[in-house]
C-alpha atoms as a PDB file:
ATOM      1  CA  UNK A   1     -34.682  -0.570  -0.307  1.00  0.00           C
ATOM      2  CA  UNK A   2     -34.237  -1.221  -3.732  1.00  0.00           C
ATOM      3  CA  UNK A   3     -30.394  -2.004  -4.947  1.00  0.00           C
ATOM      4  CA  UNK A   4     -29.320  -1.551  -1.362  1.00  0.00           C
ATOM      5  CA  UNK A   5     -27.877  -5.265  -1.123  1.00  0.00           C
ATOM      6  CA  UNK A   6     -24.670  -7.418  -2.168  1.00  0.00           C
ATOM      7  CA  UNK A   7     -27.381 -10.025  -3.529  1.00  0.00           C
ATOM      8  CA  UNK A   8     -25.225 -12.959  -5.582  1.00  0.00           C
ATOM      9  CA  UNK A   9     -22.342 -10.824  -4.572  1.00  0.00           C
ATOM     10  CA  UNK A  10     -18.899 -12.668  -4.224  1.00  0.00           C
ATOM     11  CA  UNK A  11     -17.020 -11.339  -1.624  1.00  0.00           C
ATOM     12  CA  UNK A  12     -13.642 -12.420   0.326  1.00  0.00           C
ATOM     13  CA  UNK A  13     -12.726 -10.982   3.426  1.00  0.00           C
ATOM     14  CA  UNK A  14      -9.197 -11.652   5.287  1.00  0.00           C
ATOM     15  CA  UNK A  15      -9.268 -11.450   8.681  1.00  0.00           C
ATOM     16  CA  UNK A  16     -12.794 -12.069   9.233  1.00  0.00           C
ATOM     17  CA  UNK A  17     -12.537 -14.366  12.373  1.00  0.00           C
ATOM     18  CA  UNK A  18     -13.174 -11.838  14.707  1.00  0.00           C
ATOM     19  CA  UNK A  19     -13.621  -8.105  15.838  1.00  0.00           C
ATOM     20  CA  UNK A  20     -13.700  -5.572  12.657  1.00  0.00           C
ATOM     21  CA  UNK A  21     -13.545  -8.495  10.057  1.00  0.00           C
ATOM     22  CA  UNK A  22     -16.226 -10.339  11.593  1.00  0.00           C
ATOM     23  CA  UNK A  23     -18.720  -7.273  11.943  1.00  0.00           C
ATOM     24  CA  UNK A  24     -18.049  -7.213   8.062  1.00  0.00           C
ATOM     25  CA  UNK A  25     -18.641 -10.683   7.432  1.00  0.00           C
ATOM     26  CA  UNK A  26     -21.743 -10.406   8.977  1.00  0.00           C
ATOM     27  CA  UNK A  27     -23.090  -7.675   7.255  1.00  0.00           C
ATOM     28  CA  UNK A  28     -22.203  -8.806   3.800  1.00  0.00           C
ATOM     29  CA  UNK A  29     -23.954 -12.114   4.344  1.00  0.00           C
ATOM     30  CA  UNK A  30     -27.100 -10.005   6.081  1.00  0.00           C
ATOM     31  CA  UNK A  31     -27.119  -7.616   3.088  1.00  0.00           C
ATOM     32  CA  UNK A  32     -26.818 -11.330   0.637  1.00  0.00           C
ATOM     33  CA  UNK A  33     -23.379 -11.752  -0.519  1.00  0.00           C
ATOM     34  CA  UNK A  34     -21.501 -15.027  -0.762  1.00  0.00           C
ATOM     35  CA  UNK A  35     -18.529 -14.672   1.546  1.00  0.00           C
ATOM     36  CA  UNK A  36     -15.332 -16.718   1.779  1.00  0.00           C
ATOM     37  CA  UNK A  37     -13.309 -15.244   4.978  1.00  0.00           C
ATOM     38  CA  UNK A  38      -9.966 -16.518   6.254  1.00  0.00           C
ATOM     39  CA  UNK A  39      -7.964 -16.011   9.800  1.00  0.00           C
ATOM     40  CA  UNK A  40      -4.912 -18.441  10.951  1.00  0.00           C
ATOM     41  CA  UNK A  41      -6.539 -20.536  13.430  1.00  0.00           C
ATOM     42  CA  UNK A  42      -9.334 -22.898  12.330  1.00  0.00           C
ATOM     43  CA  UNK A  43     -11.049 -23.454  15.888  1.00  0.00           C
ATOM     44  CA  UNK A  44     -11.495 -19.239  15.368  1.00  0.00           C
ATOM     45  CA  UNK A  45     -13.190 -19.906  11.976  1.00  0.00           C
ATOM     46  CA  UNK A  46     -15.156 -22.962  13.210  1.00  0.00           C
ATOM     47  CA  UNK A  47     -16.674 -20.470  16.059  1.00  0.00           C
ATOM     48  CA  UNK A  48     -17.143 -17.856  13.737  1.00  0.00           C
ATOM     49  CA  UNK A  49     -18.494 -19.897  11.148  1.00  0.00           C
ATOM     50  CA  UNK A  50     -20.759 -21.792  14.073  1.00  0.00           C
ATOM     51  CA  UNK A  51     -22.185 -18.558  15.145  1.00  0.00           C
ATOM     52  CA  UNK A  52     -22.880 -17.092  11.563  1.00  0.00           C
ATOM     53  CA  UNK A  53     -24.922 -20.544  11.046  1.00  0.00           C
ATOM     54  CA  UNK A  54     -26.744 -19.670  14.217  1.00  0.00           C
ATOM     55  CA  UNK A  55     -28.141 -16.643  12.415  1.00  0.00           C
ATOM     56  CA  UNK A  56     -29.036 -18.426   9.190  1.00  0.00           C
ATOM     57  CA  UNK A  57     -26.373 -17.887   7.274  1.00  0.00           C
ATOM     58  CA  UNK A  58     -23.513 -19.693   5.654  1.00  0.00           C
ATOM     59  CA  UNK A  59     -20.287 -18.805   5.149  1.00  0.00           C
ATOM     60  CA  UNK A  60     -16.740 -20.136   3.547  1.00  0.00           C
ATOM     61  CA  UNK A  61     -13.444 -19.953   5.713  1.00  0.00           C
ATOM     62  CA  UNK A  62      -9.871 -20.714   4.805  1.00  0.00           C
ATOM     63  CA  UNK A  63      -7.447 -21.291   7.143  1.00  0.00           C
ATOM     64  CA  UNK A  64      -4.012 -19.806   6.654  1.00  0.00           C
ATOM     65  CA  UNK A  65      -1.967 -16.753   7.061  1.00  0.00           C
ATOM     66  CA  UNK A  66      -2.106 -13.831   4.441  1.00  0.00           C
ATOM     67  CA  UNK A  67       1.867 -13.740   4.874  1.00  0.00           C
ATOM     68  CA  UNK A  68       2.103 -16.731   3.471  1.00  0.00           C
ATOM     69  CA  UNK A  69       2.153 -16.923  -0.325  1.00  0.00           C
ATOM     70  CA  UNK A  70       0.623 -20.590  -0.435  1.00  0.00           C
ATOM     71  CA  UNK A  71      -2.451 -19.623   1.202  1.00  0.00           C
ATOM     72  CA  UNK A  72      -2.839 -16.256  -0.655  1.00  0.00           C
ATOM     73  CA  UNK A  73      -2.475 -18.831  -4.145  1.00  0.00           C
ATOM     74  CA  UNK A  74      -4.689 -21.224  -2.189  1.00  0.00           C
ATOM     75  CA  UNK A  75      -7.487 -18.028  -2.069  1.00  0.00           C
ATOM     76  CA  UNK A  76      -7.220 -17.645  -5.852  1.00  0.00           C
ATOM     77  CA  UNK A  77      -7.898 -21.472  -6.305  1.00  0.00           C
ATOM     78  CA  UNK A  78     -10.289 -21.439  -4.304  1.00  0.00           C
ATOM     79  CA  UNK A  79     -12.336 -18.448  -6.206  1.00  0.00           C
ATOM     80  CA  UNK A  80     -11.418 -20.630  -9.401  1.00  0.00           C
ATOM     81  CA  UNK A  81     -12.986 -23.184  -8.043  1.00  0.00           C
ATOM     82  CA  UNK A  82     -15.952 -22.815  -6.067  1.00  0.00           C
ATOM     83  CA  UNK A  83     -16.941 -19.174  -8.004  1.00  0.00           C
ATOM     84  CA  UNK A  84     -16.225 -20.329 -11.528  1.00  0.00           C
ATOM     85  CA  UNK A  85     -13.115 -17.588 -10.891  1.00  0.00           C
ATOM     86  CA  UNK A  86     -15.030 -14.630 -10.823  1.00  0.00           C
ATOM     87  CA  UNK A  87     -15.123 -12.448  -7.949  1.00  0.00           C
ATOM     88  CA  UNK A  88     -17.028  -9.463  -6.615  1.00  0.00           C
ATOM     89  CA  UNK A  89     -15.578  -7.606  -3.582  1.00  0.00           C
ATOM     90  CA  UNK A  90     -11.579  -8.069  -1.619  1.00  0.00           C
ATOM     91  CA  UNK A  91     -11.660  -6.614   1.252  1.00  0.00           C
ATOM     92  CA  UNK A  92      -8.342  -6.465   3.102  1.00  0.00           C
ATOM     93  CA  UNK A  93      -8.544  -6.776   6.760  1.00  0.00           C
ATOM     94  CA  UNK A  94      -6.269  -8.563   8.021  1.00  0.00           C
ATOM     95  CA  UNK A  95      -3.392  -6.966  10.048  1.00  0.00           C
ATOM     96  CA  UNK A  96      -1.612  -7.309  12.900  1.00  0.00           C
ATOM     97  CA  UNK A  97       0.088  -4.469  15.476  1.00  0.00           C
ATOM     98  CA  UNK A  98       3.436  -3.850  17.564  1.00  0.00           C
ATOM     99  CA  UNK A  99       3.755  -1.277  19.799  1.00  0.00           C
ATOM    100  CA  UNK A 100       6.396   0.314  20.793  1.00  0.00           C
ATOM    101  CA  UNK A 101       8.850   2.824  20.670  1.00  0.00           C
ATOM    102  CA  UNK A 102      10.996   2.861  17.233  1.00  0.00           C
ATOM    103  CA  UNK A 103      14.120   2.799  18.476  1.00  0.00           C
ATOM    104  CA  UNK A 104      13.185  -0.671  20.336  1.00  0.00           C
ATOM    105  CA  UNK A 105      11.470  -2.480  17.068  1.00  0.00           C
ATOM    106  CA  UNK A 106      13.775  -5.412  15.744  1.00  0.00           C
ATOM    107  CA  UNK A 107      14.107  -5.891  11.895  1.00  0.00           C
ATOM    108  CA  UNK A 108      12.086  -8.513  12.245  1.00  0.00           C
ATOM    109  CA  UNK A 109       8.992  -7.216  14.569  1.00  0.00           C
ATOM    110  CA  UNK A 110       8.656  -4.509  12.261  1.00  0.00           C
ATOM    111  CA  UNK A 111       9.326  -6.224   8.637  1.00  0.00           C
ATOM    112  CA  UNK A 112       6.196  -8.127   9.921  1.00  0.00           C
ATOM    113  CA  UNK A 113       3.907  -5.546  10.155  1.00  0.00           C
ATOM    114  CA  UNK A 114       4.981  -4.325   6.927  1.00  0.00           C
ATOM    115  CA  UNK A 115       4.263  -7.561   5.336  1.00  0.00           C
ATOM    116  CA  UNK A 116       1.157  -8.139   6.776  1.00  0.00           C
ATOM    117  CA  UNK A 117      -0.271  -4.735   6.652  1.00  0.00           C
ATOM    118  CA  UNK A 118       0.707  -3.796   3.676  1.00  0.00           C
ATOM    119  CA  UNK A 119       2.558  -5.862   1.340  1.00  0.00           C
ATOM    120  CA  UNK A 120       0.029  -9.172   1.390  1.00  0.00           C
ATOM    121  CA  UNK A 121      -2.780  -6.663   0.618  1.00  0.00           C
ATOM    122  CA  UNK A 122      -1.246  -5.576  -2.537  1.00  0.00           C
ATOM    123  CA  UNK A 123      -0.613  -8.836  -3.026  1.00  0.00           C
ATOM    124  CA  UNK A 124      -3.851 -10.504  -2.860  1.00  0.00           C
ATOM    125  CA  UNK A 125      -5.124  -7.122  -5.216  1.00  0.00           C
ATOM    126  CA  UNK A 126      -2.669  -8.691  -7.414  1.00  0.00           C
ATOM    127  CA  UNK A 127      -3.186 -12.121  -7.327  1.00  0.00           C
ATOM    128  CA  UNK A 128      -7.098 -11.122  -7.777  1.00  0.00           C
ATOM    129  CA  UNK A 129      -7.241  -9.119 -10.420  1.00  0.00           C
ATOM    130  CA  UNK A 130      -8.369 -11.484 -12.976  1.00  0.00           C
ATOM    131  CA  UNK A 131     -11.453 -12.606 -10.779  1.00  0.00           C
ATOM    132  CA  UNK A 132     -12.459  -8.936 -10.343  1.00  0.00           C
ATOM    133  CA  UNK A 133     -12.314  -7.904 -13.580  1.00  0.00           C
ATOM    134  CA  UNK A 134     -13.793 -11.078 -14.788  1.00  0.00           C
ATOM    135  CA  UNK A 135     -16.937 -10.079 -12.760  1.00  0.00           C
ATOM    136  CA  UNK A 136     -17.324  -6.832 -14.619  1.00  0.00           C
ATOM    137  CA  UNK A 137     -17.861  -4.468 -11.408  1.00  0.00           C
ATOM    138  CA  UNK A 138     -15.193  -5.633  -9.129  1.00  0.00           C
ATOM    139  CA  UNK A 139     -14.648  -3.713  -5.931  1.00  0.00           C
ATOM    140  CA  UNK A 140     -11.465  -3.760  -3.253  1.00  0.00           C
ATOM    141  CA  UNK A 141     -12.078  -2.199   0.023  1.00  0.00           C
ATOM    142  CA  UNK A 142      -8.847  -1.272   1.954  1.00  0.00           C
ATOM    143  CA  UNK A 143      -8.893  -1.263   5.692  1.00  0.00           C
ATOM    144  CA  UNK A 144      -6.428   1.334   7.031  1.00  0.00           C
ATOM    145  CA  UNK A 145      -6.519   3.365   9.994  1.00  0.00           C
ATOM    146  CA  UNK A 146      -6.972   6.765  11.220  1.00  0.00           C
ATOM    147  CA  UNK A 147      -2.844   5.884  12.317  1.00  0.00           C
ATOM    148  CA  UNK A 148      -2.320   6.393   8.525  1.00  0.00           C
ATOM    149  CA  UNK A 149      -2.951   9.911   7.888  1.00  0.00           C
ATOM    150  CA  UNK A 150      -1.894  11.204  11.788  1.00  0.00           C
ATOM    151  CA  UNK A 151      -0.148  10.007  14.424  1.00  0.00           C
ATOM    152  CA  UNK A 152      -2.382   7.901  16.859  1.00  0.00           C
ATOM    153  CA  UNK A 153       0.722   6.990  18.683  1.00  0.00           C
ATOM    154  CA  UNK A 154      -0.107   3.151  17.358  1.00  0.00           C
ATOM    155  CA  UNK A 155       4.046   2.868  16.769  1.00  0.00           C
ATOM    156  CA  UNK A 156       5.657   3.932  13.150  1.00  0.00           C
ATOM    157  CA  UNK A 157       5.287   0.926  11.500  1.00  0.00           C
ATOM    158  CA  UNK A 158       1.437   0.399  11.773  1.00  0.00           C
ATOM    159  CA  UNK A 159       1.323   3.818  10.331  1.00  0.00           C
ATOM    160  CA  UNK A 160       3.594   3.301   7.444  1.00  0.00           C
ATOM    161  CA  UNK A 161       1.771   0.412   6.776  1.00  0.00           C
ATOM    162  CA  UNK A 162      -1.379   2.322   7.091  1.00  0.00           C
ATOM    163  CA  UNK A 163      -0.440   5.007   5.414  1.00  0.00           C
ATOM    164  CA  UNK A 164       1.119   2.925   2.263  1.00  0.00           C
ATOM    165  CA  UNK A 165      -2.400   1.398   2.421  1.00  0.00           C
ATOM    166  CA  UNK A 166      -4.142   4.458   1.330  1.00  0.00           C
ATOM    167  CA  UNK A 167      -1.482   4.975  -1.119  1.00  0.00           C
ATOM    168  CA  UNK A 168      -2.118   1.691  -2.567  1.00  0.00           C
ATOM    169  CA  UNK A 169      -5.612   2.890  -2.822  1.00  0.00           C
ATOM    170  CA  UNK A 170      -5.153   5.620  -4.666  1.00  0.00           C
ATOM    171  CA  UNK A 171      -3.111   4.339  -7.319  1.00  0.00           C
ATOM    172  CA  UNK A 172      -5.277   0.771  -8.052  1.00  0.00           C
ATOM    173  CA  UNK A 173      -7.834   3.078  -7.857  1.00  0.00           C
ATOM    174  CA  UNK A 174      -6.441   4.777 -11.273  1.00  0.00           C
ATOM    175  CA  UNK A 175      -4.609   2.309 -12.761  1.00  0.00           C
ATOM    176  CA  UNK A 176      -7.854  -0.369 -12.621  1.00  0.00           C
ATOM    177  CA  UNK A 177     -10.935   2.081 -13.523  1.00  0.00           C
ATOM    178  CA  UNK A 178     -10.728   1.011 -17.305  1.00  0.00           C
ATOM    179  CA  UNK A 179     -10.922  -2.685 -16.042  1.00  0.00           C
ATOM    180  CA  UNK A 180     -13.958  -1.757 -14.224  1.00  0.00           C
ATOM    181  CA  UNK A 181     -12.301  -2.412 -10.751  1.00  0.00           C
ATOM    182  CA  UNK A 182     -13.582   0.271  -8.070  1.00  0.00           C
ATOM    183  CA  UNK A 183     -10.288   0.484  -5.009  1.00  0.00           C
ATOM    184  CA  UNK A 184     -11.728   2.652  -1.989  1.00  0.00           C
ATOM    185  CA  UNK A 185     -10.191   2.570   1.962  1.00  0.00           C
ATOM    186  CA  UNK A 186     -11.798   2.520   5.066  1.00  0.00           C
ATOM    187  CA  UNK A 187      -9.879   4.257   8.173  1.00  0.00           C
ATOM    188  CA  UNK A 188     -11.440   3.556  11.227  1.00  0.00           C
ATOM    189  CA  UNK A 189     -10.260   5.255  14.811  1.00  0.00           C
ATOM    190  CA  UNK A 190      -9.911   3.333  17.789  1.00  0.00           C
ATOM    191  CA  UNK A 191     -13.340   0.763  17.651  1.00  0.00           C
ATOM    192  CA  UNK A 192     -14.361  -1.918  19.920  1.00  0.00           C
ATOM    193  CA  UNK A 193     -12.661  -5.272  19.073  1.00  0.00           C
ATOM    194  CA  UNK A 194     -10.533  -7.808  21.139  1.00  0.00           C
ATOM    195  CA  UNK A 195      -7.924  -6.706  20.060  1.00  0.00           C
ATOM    196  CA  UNK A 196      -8.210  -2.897  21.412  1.00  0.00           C
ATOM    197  CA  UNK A 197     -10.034  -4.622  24.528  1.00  0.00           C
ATOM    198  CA  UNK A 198      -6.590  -4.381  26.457  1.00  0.00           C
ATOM    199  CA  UNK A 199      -5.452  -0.884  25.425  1.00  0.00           C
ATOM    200  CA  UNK A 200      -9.434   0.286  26.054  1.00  0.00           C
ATOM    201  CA  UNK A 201      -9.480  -0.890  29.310  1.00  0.00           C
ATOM    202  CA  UNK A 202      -7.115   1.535  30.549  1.00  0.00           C
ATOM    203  CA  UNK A 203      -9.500   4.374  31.590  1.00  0.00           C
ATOM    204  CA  UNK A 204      -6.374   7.401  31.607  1.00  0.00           C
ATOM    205  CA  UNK A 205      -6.489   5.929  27.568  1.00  0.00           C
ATOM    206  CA  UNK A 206      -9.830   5.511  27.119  1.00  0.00           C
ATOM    207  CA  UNK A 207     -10.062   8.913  28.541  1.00  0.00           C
ATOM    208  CA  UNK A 208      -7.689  10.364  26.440  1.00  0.00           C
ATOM    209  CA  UNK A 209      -8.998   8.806  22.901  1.00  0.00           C
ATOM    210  CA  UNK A 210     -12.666   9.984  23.802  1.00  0.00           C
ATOM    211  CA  UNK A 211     -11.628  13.654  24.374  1.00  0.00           C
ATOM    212  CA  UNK A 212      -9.711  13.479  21.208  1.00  0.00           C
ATOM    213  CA  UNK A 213     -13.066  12.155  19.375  1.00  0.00           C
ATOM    214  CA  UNK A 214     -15.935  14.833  19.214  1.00  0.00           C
ATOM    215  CA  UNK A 215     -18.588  11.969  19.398  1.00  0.00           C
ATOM    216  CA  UNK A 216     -16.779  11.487  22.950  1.00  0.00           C
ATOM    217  CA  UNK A 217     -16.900   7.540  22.681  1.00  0.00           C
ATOM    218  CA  UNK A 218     -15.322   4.478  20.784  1.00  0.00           C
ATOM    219  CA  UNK A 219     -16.680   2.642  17.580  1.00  0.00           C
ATOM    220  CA  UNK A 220     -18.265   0.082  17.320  1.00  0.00           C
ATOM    221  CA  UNK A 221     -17.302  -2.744  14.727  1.00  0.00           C
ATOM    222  CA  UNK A 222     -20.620  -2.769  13.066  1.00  0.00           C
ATOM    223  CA  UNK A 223     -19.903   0.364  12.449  1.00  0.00           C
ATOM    224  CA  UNK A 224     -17.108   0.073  10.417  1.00  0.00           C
ATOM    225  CA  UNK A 225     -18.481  -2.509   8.784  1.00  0.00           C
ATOM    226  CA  UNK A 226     -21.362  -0.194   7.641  1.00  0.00           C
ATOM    227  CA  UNK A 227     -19.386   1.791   5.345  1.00  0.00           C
ATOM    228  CA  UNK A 228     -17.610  -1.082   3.792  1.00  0.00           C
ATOM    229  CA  UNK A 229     -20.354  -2.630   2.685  1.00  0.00           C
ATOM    230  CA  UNK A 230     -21.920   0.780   0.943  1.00  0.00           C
ATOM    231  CA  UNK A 231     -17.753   0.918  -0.784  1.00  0.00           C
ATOM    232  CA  UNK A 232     -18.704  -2.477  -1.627  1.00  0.00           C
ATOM    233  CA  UNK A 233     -22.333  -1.782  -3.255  1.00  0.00           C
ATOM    234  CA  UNK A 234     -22.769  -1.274  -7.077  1.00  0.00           C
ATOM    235  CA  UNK A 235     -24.769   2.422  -5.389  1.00  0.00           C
ATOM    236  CA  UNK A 236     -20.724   3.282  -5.112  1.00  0.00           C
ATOM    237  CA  UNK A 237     -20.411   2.595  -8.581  1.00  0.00           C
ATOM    238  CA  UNK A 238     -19.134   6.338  -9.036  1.00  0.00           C
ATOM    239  CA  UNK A 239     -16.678   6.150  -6.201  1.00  0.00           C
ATOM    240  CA  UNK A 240     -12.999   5.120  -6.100  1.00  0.00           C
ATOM    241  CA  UNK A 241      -9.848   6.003  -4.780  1.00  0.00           C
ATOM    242  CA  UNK A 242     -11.416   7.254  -1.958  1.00  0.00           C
ATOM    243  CA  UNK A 243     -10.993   6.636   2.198  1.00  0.00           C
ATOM    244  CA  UNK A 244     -13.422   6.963   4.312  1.00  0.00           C
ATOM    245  CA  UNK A 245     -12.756   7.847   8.206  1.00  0.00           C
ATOM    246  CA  UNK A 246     -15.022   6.343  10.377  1.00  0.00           C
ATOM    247  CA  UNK A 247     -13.864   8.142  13.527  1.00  0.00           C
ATOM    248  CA  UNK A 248     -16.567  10.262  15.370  1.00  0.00           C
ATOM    249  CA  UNK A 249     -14.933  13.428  13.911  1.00  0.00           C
ATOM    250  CA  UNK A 250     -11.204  13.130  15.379  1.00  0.00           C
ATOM    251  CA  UNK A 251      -9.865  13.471  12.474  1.00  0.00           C
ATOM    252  CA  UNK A 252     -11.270  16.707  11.786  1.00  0.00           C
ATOM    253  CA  UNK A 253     -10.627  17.998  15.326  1.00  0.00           C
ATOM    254  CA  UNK A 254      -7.390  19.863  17.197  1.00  0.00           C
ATOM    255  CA  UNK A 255      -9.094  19.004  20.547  1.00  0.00           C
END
């Protein structure tokens, strides 16, 4: 379908080793983008790059944590170098979770969170602003959580972070329209990753989340990595500021 495509789109993608980030990976190279994604562990980006290649496609990686301000500078150089420092699409996925019960949280467990969640993304948005203005029709896509606007009993700090997140949003959003930067958030509910494989397993849970969902089941990542790529199309071009919930309806449900 005409215009339906990131064709010689830039994109960068944190997180995008596995689970969620790699589902949007994918479909940002399927839909023709040119996608530089990062993760800490390099054997995880050599298997995820491996299995990419398997489909046709090729993809940059970067190892390196998004907590660390060397590799978020080594991101920038690497757009400067590589894209001629112009960029396309940020989408922030990288996070990380704790849980458990506030009280119990050191300064440190929960400072992490904070920092990873929330503070590198604004960060990055910083540090990139000059690529994605440069491009002319830059777009940042946010991923929070469903924990951000209610409480998904994730622990507090995931959903301050969260929650912050769609703040951050918001206010980009506004502040960056006149340099032609569109800021939208994606909030998914609980989805099918490795990282919810543990927590999913446990069918009193699982039981639990699915009556709370009126679709009665769990995401899929693909899924959320549908509606990041149409936040990150220029057939959004009228659309900032915004979140959308990809959650089967639970956040518009008591029951």
């Amino acid at each position: 379908m005409a215009n339906w495509h990131l064709k010689n789109k830039k994109a960068v993608v944190t997180g995008g080793s596995k689970g969620i980030g790699k589902a949007i990976v994918q479909e940002l190279l399927e839909l023709g983008a040119s996608v530089l994604f990062t993760a800490r562990q390099e054997p995880e980006l050599a298997a995820a790059r491996e299995a990419f290649s398997g489909k046709g496609f090729t993809a940059f990686t970067l190892a390196g944590d998004v907590n660390d301000p060397a590799h978020r500078h080594h991101i920038v150089e690497w757009v400067q170098q590589h894209w001629g420092g112009a960029l396309d699409i940020l989408v922030n996925n990288a996070g990380i979770n704790v849980r458990k019960p506030s009280a119990d949280y050191s300064e440190a467990e929960y400072r992490k969170v904070l920092d990873i969640d929330l503070v590198a993304p604004f960060e990055l948005c910083r540090l990139l602003y000059g690529p994605l203005r440069q491009s002319g029709h830059g777009a940042i896509i946010n991923i929070s959580s469903v924990a951000g606007s209610l409480d998904a009993q994730t622990g507090a700090p995931y959903g301050m972070a969260k929650a912050g997140l769609l703040q951050l949003t918001r206010s980009l959003a506004s502040e960056w329209a006149a340099s032609g930067i569109r800021v939208n958030s994606v909030s998914p509910w609980f989805t099918e990753t490795p990282l919810t494989a543990g927590l999913l397993a446990n069918q009193e849970k699982l039981a639990v989340i699915t009556g709370r969902t009126p679709m009665r089941r769990i995401a899929r990542d693909e899924e959320v990595a549908a509606a990041v790529a149409f936040l990150a199309m220029d057939k959004a071009s009228f659309i900032t500021g915004q979140n959308l919930s990809v959650d089967g309806g639970a956040t518009i449900s008591i029951l």
